[in-house]
Protein backbone atom coordinates (compact mmCIF):
# COMPACT_ATOMS: atom_id res chain seq x y z
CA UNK A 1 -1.31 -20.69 6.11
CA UNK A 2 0.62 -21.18 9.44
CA UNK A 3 1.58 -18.75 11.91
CA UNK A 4 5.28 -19.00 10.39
CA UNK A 5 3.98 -17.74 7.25
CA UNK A 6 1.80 -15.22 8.32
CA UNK A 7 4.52 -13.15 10.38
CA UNK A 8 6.39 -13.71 7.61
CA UNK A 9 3.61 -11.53 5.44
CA UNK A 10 2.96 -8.83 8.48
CA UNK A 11 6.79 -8.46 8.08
CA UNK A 12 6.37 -7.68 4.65
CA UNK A 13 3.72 -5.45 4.76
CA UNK A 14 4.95 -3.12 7.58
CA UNK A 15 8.23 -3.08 5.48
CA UNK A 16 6.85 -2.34 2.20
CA UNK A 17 3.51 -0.54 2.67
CA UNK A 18 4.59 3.30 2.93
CA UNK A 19 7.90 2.29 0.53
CA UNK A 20 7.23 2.58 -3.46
CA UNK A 21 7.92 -0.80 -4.09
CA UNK A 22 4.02 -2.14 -3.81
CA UNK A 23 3.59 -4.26 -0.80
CA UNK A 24 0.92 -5.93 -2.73
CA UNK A 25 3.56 -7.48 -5.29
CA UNK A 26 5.85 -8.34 -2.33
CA UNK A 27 2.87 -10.31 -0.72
CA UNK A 28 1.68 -12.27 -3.81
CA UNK A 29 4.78 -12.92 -4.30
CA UNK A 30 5.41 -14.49 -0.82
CA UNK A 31 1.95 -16.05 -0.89
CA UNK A 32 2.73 -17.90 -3.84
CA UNK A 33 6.14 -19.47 -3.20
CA UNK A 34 4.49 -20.52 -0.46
CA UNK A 35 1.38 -21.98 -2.28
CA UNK A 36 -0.79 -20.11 -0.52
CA UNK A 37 -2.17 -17.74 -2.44
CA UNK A 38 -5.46 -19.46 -3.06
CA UNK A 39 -6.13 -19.63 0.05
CA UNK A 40 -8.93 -17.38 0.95
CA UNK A 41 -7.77 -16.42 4.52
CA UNK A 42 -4.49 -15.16 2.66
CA UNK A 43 -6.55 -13.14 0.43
CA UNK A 44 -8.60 -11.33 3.35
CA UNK A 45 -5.09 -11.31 5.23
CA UNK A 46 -3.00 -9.61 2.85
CA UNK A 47 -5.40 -6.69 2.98
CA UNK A 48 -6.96 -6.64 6.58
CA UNK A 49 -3.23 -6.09 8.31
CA UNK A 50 -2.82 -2.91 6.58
CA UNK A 51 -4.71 -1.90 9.60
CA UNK A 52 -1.83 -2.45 11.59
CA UNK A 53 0.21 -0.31 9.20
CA UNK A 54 -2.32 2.68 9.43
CA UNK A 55 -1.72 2.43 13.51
CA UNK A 56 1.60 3.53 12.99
CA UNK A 57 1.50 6.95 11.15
CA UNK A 58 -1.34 7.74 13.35
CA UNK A 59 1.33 6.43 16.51
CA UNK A 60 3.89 8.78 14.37
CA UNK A 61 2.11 11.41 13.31
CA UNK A 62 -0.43 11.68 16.22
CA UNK A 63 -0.25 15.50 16.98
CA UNK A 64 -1.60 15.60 13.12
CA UNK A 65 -4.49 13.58 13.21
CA UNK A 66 -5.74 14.67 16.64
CA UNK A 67 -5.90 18.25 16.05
CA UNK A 68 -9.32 18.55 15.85
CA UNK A 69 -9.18 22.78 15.75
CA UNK A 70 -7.87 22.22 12.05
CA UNK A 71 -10.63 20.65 9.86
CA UNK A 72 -9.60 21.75 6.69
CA UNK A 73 -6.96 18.47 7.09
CA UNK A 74 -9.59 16.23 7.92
CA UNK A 75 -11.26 17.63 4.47
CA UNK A 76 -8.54 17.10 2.27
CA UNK A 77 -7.98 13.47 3.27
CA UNK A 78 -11.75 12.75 3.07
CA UNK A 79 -11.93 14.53 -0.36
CA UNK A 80 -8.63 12.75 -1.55
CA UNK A 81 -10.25 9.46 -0.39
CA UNK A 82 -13.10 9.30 -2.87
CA UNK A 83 -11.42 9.08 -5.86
CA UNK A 84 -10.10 5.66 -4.96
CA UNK A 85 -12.96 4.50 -2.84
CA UNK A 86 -14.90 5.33 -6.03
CA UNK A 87 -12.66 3.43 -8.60
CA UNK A 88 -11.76 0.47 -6.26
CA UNK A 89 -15.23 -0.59 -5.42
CA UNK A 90 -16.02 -0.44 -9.90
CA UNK A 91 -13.16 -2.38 -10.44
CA UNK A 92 -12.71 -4.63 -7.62
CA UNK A 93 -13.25 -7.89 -9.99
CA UNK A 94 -10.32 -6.75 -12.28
CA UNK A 95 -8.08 -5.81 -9.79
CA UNK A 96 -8.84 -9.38 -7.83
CA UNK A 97 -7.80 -11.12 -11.50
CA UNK A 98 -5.41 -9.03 -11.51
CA UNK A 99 -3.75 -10.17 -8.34
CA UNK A 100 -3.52 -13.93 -9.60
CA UNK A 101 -1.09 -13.63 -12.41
CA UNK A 102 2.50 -12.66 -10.52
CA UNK A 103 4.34 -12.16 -13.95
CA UNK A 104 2.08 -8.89 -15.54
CA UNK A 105 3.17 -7.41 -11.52
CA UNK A 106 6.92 -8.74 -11.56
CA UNK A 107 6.48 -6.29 -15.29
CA UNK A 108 5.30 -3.47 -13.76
CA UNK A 109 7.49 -3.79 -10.43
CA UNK A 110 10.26 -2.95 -13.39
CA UNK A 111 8.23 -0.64 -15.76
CA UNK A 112 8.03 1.84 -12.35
CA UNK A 113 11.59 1.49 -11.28
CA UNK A 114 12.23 2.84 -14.13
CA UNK A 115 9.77 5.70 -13.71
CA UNK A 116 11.61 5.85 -10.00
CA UNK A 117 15.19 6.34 -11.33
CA UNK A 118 14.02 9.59 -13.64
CA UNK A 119 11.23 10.97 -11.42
CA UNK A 120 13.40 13.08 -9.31
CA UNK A 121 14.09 15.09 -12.43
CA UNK A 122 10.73 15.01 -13.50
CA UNK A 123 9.51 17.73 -11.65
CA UNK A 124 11.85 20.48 -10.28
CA UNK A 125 11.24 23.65 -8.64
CA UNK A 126 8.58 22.33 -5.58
CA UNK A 127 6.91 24.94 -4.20
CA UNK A 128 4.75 23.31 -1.27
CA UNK A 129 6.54 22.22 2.09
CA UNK A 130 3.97 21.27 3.58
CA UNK A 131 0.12 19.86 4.72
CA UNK A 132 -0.83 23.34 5.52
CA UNK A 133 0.19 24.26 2.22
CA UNK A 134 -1.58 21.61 0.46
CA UNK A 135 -4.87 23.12 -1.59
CA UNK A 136 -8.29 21.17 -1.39
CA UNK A 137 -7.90 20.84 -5.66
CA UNK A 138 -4.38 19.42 -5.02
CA UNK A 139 -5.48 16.70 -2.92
CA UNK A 140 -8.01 15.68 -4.70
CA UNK A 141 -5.75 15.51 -7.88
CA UNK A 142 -3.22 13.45 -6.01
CA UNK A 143 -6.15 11.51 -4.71
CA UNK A 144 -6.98 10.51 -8.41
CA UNK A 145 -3.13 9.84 -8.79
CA UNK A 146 -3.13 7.31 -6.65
CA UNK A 147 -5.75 5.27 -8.42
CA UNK A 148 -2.95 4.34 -10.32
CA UNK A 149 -1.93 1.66 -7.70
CA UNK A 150 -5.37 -0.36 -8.28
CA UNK A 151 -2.69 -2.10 -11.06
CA UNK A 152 -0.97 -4.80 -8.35
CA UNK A 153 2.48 -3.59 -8.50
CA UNK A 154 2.35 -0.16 -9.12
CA UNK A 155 2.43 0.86 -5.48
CA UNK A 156 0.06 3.23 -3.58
CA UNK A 157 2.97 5.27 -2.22
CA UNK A 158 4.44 5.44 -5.57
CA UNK A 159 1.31 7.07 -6.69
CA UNK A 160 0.21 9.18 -4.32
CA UNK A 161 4.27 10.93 -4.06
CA UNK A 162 4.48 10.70 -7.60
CA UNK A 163 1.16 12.93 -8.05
CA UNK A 164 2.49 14.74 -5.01
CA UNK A 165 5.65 15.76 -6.66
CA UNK A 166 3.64 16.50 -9.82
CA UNK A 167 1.55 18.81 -7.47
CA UNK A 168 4.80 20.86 -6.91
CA UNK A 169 5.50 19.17 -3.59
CA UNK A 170 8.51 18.81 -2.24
CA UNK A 171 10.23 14.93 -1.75
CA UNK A 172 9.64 14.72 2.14
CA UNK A 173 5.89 16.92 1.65
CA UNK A 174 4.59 14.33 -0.93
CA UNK A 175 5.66 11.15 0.84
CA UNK A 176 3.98 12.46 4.28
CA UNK A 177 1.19 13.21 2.52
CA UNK A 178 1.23 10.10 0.79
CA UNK A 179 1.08 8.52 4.47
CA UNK A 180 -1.83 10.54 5.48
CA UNK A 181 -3.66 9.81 2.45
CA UNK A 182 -2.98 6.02 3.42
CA UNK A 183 -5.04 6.29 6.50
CA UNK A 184 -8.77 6.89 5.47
CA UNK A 185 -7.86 4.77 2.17
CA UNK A 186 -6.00 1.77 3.91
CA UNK A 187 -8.94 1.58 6.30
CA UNK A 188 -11.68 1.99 3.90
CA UNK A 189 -10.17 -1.19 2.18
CA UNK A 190 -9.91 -3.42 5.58
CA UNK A 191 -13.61 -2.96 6.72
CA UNK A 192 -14.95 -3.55 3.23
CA UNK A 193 -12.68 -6.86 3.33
CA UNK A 194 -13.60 -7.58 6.39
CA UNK A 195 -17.54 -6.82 6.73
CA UNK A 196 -18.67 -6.42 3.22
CA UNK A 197 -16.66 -9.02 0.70
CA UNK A 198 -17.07 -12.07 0.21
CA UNK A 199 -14.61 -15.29 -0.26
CA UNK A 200 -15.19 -18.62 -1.50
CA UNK A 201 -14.80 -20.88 1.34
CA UNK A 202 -15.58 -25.12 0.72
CA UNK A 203 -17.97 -24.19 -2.26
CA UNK A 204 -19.43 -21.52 -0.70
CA UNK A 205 -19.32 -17.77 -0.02
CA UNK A 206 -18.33 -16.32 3.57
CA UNK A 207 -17.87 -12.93 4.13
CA UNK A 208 -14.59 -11.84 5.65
CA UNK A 209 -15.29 -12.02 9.70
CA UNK A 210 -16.44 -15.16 8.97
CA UNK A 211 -13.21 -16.27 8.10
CA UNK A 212 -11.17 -14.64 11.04
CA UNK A 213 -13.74 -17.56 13.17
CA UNK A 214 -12.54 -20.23 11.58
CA UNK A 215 -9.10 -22.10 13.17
CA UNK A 216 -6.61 -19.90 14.40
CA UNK A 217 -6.98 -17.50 12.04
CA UNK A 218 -7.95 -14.42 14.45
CA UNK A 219 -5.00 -15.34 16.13
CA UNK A 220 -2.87 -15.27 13.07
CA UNK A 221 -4.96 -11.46 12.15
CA UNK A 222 -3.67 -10.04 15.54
CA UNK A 223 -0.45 -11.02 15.48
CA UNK A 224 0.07 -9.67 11.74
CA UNK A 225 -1.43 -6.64 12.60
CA UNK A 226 1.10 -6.04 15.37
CA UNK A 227 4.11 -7.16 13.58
CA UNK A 228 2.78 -5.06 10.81
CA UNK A 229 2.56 -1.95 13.10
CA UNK A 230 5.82 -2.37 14.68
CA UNK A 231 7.96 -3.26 11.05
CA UNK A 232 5.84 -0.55 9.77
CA UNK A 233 6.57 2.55 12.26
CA UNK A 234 10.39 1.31 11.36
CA UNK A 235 10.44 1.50 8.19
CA UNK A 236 8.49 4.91 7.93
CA UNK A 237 11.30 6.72 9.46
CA UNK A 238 13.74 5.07 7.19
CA UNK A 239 12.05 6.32 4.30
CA UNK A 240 12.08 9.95 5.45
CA UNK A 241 15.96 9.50 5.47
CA UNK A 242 16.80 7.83 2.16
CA UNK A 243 14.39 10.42 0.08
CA UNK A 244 16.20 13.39 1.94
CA UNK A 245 19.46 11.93 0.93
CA UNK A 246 19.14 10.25 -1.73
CA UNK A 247 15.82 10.64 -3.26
CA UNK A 248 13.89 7.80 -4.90
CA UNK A 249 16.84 6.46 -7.21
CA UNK A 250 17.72 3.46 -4.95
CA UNK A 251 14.15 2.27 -5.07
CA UNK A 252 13.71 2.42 -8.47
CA UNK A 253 17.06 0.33 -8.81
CA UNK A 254 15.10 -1.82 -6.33
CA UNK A 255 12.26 -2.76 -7.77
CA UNK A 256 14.13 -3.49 -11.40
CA UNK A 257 16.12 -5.71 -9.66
CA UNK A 258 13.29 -7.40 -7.57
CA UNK A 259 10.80 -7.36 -10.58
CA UNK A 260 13.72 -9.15 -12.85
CA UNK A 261 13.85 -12.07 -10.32
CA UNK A 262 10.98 -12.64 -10.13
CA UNK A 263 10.33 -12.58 -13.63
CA UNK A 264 12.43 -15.05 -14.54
CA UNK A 265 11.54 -17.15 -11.19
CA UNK A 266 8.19 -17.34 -12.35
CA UNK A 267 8.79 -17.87 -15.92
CA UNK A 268 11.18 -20.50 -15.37
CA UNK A 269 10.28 -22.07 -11.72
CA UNK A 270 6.32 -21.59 -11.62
């Protein structure tokens, strides 16, 4: 991977993390009309600049997360965490095969913009506004709905506002949860890709700081991480507006459209 294609990626991922459209998809996607996706400093990439994605809803949200007089919201995230912490360290080999076939995620980029177009009427009446209103049993319960997104494609924010919504939460409460939620998650996942798994490297095994010492590729990690941070704080407040407005019909048009190219682009082309 070159420099080129790796601010190409952190673009990607700060535009597509906190959006339910699965950044993941977008990325193996990218990665492999680039024929790079075998590459293992991709594979640690494509996960360790999510870091610079959870720097900006703590940058945006910062009065939240540095309250420290109110501990019951540092419980509910840490509660909401396990769940997927849990699942994602039983099922890490499947969801690693998973990530090599790009047609079985172009399907379910569809299969949930379908869900997308209907959800809004899914679940009427919400009742909770916001955090404060949040119970412990509801976080945890959209902390197991966002499990979900361990299928590449199905989206973590998709999963976590979906169960959100499904929790009686309002549009704009579930999807700020949903970035919350991100935070402990997102960075659970870099430091275990970065200190604790390992790649195949030249025959071998390295684990993933290994990797950022080989080339240029620590350069390459800072600079996505920044370009992820800045495209991500961006496309946060977007969000906000099109849900109020709209709600989350355009993205499920989206990804239908986006899953249905690249369906046939990898059918046809790959």
């Amino acid at each position: 991977m070159d420099f080129i294609q790796a601010i190409i990626l952190a673009i990607i991922e700060g535009l597509t993390e906190y959006l339910p459209i699965s950044s993941t998809a977008h990325m193996i996607f990218a990665s492999s009309y680039y024929g790079i996706e075998n590459d293992p400093f991709v594979k640690l990439f494509q996960t360790a600049i999510q870091f610079g994605a959870i720097l900006a809803v703590v940058a945006l949200y910062w009065k939240k997360f540095f309250d420290f007089s109110r501990i019951g919201f540092y419980v509910k995230l840490a509660l909401a965490v396990i769940p997927a912490l849990v699942l994602g360290k039983l099922f890490d080999d499947y969801i690693d095969a998973a990530l090599g076939d790009p047609i079985p995620i172009a399907i379910v980029l569809i299969v949930g913009g379908i869900v997308l177009i209907f959800i809004d009427g899914f679940f009427k009446n919400p009742e909770v506004t916001t955090e404060e209103d949040i119970t412990i049993k509801k976080a945890i319960t959209i902390g197991f709905w966002q499990c979900l997104a361990m299928m590449p494609g199905t989206s973590r924010a998709a999963a976590s506002i979906i169960g959100g919504m499904q929790q009686k939460l309002t549009r704009q409460a579930a999807a700020e949860f949903s970035f919350f939620l991100a935070v402990p998650t997102m960075l659970a996942v870099t430091v275990y890709s970065i200190l604790l798994k390992k790649y195949d490297y030249n025959g071998g095994e390295v684990k993933g700081y290994e990797l950022l010492t080989i080339g240029d590729n620590l350069k390459m990690f800072i600079a996505g991480n920044v370009i992820a941070f800045i495209v991500a704080i961006i496309a946060i407040k977007g969000f906000i507006g099109v849900i109020k407005k709209y709600g989350f019909k355009p993205w499920g048009y989206y990804r239908i459209i986006a899953g249905a190219a690249l369906l046939v682009y990898f059918i046809k082309f790959k």
